[in-house]
N, C-alpha and C. Protein backbone atom coordinates (compact mmCIF):
# COMPACT_ATOMS: atom_id res chain seq x y z
N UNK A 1 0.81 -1.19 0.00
CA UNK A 1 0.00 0.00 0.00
C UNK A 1 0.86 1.26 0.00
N UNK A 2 1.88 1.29 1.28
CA UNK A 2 2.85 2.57 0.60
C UNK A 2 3.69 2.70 -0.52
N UNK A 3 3.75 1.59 -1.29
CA UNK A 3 4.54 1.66 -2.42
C UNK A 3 3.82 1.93 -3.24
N UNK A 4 2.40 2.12 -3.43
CA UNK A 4 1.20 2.54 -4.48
C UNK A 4 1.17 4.20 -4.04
N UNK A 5 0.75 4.32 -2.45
CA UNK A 5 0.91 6.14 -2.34
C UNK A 5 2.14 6.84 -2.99
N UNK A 6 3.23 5.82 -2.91
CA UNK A 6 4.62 6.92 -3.03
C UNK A 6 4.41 7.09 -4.66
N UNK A 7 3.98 6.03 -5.43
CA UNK A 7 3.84 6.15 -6.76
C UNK A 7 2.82 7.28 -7.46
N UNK A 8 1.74 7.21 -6.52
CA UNK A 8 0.65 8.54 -6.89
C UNK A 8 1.23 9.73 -6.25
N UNK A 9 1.96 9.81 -5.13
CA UNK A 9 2.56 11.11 -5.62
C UNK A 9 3.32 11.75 -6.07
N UNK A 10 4.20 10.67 -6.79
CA UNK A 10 5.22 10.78 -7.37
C UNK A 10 4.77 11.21 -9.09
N UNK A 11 3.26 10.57 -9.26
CA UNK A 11 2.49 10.78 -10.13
C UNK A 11 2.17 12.17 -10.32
N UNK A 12 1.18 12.63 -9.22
CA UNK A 12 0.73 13.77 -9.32
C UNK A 12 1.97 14.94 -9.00
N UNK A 13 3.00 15.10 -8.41
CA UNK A 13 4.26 15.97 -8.62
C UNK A 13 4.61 16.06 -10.05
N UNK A 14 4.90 14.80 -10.74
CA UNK A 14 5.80 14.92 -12.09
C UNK A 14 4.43 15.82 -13.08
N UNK A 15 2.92 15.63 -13.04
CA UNK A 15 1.85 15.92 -13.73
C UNK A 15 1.96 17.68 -13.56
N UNK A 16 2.11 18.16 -12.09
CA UNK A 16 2.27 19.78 -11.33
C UNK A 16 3.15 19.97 -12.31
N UNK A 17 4.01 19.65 -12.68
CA UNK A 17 5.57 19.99 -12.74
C UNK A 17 5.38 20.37 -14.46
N UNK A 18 4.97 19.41 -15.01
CA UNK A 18 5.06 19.30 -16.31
C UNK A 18 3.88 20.28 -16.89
N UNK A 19 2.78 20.54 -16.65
CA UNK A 19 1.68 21.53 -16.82
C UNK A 19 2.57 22.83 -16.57
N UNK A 20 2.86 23.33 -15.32
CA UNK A 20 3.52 24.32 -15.17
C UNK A 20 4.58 24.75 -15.92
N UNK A 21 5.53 23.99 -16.48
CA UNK A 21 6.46 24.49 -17.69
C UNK A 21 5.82 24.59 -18.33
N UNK A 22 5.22 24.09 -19.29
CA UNK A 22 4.53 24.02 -20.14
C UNK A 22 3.70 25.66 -20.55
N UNK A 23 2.88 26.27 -19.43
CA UNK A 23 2.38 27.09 -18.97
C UNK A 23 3.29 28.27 -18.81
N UNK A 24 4.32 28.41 -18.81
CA UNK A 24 5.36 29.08 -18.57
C UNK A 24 6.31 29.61 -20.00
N UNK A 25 6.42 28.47 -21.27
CA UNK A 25 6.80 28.68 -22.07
C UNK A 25 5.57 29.38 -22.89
N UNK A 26 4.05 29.14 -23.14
CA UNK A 26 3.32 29.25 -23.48
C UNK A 26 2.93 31.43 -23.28
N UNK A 27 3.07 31.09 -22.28
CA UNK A 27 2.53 32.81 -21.53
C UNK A 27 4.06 33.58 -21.84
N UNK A 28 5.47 32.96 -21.98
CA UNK A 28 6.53 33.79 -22.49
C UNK A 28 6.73 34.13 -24.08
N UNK A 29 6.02 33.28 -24.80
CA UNK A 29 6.08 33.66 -26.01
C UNK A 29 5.52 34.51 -27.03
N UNK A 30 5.95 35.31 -28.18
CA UNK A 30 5.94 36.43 -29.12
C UNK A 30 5.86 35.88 -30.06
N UNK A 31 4.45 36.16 -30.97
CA UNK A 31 4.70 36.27 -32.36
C UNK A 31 5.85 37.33 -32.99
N UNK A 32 6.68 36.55 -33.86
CA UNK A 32 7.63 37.83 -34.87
C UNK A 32 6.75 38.00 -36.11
N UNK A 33 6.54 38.93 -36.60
CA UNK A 33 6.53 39.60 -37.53
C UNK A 33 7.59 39.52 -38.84
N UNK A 34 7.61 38.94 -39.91
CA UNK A 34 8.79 38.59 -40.63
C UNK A 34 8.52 39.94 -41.58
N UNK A 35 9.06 40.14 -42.98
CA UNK A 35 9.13 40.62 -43.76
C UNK A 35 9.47 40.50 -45.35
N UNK A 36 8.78 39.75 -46.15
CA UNK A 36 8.90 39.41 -47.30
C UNK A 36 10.11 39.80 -48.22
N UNK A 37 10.85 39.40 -48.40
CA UNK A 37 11.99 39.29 -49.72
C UNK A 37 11.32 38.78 -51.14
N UNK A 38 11.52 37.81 -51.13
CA UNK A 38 10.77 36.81 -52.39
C UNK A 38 10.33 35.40 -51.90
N UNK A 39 9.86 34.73 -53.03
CA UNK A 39 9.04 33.62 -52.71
C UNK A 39 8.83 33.35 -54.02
N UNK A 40 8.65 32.02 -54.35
CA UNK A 40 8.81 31.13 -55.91
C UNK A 40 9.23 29.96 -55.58
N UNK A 41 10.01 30.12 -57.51
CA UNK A 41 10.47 29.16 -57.49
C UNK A 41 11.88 29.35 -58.29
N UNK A 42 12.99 28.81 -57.77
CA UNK A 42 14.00 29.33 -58.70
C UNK A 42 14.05 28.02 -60.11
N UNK A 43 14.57 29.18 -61.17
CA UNK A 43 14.79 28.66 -62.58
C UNK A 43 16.16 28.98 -62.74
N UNK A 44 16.71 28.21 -63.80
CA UNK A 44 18.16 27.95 -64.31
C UNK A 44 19.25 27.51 -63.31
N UNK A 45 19.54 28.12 -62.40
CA UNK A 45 20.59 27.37 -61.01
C UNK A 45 20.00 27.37 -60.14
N UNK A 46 20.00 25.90 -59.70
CA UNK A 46 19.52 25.35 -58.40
C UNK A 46 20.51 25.28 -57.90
N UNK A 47 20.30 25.59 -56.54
CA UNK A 47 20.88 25.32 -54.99
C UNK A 47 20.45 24.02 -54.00
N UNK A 48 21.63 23.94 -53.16
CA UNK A 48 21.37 22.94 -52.66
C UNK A 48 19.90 23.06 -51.27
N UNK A 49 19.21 22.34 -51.04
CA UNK A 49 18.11 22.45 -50.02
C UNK A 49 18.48 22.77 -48.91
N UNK A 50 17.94 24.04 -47.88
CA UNK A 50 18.72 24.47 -47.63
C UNK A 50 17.55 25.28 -46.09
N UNK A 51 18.06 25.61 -44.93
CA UNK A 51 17.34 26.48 -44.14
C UNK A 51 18.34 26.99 -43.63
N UNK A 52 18.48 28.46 -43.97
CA UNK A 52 19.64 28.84 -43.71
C UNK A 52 19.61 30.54 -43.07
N UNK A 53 20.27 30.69 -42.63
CA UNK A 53 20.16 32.16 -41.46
C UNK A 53 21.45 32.72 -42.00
N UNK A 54 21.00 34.18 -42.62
CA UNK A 54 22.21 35.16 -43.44
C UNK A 54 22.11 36.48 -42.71
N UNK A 55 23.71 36.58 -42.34
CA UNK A 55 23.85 37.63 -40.96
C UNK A 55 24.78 38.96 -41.63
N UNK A 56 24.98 38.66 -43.09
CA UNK A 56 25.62 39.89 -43.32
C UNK A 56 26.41 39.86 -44.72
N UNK A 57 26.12 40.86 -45.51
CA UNK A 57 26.21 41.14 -46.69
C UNK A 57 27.11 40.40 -47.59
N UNK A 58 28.02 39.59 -47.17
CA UNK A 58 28.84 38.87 -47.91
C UNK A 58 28.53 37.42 -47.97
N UNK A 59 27.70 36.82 -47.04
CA UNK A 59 27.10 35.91 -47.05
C UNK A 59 25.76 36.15 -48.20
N UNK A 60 24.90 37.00 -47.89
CA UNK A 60 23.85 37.36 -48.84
C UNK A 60 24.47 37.79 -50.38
N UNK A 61 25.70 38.05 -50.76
CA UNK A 61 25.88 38.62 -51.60
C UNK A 61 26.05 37.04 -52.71
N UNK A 62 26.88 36.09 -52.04
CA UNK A 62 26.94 34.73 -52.07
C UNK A 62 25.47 33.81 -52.60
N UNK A 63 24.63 34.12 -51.46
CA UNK A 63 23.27 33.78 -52.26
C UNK A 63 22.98 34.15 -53.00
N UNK A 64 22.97 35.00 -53.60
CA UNK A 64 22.39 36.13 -54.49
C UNK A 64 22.89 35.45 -56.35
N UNK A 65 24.05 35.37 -56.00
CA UNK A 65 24.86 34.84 -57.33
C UNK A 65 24.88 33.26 -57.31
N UNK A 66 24.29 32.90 -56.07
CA UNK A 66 24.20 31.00 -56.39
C UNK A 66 22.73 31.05 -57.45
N UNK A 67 21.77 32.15 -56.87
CA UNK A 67 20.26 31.74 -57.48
C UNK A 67 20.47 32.60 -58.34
N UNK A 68 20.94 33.66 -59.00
CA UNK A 68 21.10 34.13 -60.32
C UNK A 68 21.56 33.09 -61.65
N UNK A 69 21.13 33.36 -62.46
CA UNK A 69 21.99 32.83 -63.51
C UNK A 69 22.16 33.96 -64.58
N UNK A 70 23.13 33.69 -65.78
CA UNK A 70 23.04 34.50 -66.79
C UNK A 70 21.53 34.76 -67.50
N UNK A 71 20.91 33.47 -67.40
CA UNK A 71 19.77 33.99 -68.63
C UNK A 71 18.18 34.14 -67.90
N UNK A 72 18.44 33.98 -66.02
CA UNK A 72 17.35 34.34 -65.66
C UNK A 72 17.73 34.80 -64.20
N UNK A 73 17.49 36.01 -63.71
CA UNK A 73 17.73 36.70 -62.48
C UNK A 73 16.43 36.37 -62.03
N UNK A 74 16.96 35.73 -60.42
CA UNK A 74 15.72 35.24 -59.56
C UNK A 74 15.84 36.34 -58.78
N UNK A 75 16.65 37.21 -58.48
CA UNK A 75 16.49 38.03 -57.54
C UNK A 75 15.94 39.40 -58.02
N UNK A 76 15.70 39.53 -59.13
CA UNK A 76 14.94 40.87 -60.26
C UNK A 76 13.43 40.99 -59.41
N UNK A 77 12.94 39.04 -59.03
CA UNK A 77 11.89 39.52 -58.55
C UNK A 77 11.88 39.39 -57.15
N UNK A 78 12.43 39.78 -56.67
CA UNK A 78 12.36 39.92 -54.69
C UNK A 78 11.78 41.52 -54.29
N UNK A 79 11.10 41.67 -53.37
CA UNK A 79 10.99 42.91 -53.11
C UNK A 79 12.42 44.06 -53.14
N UNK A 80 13.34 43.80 -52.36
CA UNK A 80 14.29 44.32 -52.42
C UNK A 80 15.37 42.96 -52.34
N UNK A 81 16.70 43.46 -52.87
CA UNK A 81 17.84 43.03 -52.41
C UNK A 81 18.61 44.03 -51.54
N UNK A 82 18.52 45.14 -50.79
CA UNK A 82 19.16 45.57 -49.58
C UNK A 82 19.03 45.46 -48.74
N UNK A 83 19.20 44.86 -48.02
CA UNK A 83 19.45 44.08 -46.65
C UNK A 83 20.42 45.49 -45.74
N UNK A 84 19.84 46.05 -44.73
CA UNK A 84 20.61 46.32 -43.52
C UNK A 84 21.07 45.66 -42.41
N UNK A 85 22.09 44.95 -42.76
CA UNK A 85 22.56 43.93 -41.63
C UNK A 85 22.94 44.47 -40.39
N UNK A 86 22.95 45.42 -40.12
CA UNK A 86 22.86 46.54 -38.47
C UNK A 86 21.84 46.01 -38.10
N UNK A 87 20.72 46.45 -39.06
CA UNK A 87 19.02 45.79 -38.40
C UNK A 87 18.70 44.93 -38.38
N UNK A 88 19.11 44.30 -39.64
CA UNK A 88 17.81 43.00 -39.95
C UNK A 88 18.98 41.72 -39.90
N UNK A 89 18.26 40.41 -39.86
CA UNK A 89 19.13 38.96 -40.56
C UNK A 89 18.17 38.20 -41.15
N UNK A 90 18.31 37.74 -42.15
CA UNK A 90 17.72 36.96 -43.36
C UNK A 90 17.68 35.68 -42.99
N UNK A 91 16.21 34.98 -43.70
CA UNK A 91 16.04 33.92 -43.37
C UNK A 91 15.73 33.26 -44.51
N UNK A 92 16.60 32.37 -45.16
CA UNK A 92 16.31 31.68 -46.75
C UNK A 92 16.12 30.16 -46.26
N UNK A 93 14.67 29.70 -46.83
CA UNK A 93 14.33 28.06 -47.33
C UNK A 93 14.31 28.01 -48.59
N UNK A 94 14.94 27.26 -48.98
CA UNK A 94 14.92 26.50 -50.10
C UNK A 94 14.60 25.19 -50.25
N UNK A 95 13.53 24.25 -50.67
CA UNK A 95 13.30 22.95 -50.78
C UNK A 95 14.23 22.60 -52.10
N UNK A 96 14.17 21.29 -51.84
CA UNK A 96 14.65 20.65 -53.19
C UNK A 96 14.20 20.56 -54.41
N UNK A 97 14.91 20.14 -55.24
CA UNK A 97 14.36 20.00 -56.54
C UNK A 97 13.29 19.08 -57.01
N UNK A 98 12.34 19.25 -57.76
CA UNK A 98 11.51 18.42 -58.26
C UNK A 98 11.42 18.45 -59.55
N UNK A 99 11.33 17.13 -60.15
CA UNK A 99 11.44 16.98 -61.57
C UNK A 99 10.25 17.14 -62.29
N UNK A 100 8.95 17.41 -61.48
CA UNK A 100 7.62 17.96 -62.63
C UNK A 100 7.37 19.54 -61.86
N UNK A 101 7.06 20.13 -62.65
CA UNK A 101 6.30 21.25 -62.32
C UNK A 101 4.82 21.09 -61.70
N UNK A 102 4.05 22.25 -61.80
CA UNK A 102 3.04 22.43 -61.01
C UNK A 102 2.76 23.49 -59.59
N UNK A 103 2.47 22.79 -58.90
CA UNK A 103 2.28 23.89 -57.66
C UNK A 103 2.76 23.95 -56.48
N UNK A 104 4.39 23.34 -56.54
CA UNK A 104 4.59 22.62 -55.54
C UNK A 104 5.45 23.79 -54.93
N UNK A 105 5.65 24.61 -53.19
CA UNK A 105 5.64 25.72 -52.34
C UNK A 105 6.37 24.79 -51.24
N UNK A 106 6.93 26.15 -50.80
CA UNK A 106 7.71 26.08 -49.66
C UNK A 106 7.27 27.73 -48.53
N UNK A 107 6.78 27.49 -47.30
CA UNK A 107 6.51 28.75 -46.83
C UNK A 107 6.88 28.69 -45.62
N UNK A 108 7.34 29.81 -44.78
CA UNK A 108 7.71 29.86 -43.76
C UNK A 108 6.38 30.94 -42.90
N UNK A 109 5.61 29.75 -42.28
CA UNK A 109 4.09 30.14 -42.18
C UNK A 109 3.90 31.09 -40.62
N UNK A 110 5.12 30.82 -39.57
CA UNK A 110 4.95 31.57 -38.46
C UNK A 110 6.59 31.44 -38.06
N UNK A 111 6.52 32.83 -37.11
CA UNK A 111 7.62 32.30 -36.30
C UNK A 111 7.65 32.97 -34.72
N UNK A 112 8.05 32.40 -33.68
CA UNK A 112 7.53 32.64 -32.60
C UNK A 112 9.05 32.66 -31.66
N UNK A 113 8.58 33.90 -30.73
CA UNK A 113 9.62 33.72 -29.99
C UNK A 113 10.13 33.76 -28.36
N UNK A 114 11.06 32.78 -28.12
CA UNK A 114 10.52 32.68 -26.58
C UNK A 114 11.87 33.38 -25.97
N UNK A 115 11.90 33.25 -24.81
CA UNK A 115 13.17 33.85 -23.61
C UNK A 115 14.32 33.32 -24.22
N UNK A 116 14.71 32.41 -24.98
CA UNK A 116 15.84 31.99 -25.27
C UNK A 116 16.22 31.64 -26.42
N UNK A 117 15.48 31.54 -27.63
CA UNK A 117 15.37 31.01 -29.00
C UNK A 117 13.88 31.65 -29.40
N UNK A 118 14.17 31.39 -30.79
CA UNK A 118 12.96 31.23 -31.90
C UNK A 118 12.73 30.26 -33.03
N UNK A 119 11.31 29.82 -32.74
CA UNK A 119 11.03 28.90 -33.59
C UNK A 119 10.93 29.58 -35.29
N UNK A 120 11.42 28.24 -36.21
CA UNK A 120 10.36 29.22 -37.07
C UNK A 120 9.59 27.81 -38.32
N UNK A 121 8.74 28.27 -38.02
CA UNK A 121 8.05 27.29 -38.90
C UNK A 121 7.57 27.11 -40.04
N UNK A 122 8.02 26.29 -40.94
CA UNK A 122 8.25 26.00 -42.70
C UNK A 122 7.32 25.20 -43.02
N UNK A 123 5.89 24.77 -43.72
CA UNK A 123 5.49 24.31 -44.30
C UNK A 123 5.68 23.58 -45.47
N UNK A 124 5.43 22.55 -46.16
CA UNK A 124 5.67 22.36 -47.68
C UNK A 124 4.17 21.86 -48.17
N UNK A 125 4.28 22.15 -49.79
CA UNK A 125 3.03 22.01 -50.46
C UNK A 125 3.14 21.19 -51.69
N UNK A 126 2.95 20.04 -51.71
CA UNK A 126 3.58 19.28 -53.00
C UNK A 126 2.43 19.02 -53.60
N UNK A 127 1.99 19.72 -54.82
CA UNK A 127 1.25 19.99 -55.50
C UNK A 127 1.59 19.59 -57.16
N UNK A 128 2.57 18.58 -57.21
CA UNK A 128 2.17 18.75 -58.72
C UNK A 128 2.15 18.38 -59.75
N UNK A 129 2.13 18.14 -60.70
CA UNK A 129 1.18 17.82 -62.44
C UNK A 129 2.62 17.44 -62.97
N UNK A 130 2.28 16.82 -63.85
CA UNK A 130 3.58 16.27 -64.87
C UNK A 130 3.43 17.95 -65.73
N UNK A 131 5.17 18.25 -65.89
CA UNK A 131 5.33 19.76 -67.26
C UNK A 131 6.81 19.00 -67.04
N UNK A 132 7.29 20.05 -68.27
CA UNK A 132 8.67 19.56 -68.69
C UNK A 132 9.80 20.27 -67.74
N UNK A 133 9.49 20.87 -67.18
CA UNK A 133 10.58 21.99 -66.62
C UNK A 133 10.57 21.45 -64.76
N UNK A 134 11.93 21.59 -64.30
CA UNK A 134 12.10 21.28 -62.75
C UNK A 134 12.08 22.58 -61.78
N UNK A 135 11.50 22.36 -60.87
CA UNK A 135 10.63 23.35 -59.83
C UNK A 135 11.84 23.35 -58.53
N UNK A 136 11.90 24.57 -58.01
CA UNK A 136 12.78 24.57 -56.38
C UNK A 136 12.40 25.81 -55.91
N UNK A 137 11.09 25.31 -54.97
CA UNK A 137 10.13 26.20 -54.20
C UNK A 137 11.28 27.00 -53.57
N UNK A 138 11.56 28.15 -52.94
CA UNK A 138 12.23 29.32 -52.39
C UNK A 138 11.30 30.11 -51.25
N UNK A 139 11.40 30.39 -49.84
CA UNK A 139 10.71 31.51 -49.10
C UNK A 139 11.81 32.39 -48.08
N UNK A 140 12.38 33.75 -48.66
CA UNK A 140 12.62 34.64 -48.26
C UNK A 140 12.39 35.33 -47.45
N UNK A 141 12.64 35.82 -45.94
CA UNK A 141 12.30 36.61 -45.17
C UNK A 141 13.50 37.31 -44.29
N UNK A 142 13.63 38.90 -44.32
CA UNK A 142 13.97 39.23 -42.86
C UNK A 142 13.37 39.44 -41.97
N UNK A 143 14.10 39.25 -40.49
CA UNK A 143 13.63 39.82 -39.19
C UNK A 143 14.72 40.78 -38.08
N UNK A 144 13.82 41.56 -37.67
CA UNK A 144 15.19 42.56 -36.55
C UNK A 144 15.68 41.19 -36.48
N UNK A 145 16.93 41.94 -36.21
CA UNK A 145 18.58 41.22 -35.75
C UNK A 145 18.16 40.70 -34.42
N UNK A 146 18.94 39.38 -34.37
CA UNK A 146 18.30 38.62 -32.62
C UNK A 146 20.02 38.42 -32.45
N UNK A 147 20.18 37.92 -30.96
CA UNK A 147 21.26 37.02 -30.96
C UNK A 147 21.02 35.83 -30.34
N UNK A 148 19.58 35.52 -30.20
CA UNK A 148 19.09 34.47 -29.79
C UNK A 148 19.17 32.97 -31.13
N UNK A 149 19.01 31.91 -30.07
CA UNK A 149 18.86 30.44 -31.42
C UNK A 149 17.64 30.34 -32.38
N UNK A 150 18.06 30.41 -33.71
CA UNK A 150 16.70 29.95 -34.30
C UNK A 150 16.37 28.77 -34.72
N UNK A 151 15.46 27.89 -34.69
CA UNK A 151 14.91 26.58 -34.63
C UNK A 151 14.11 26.24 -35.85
N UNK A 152 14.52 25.90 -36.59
CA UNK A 152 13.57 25.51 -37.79
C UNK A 152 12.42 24.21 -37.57
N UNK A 153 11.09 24.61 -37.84
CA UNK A 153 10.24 23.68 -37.37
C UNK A 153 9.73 23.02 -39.26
């Protein structure tokens, strides 16, 4: 019989315990606000698949000329390419390649942030139809500069 009590309250402590964090991370956390770059799909040079965090102009300058090519600039259509790396740090997904076209997306649908890190969370949408041409969904975003961890979900 005391080896059944010590177990229920050993029960109901670990249950306190675990609700309460729980409760704690929940009530500390912030939606971020991102800010659109571009979003597609890149044509002519593909890159490798990729979730990647760009902290300053020589790194971004690097991306910039992996997804360019001579006979089609992916970055012509981004909102901007100036990046203030004082303020902001860039957040590039890139999915992989797919060999049919269609409707197939990559989005980075929220990102949230707690006392110590930020999540950020990527969706995919594989959507698609036999065409002759190969697809590599892309989602672009900055956010103010953190020096906190970011977590790709």
């Amino acid at each position: 019989m005391k080896k059944h009590l010590i177990i229920l309250l050993y029960s109901v402590l670990f249950i306190i315990t675990s609700c309460r964090n729980d409760d704690e991370n929940i009530e500390n956390k912030n939606q971020i606000n991102f800010q659109l770059i571009g979003k597609g799909n890149l044509i002519g040079n593909y890159v490798n698949s990729q979730n990647t965090i760009i902290t300053n102009s020589i790194q971004w300058n690097n991306f910039l000329n992996q997804i360019d090519s001579t006979t089609y600039q992916t970055s012509a259509s981004f909102i901007t390419t100036y990046i203030d790396f004082n303020e902001f740090i860039v957040i590039v997904v890139v999915d992989e390649t797919y060999p049919s076209g269609g409707q197939h997306s990559i989005e980075i649908t929220k990102m949230e942030e707690y006392p110590k890190y930020i999540t950020i969370n990527v969706e995919k949408s594989l959507k698609g139809n036999v065409t002759s041409f190969i697809t590599q969904p892309y989602h672009i975003v900055k956010i103010p500069k953190t020096a906190k961890s970011l977590i790709f979900n």
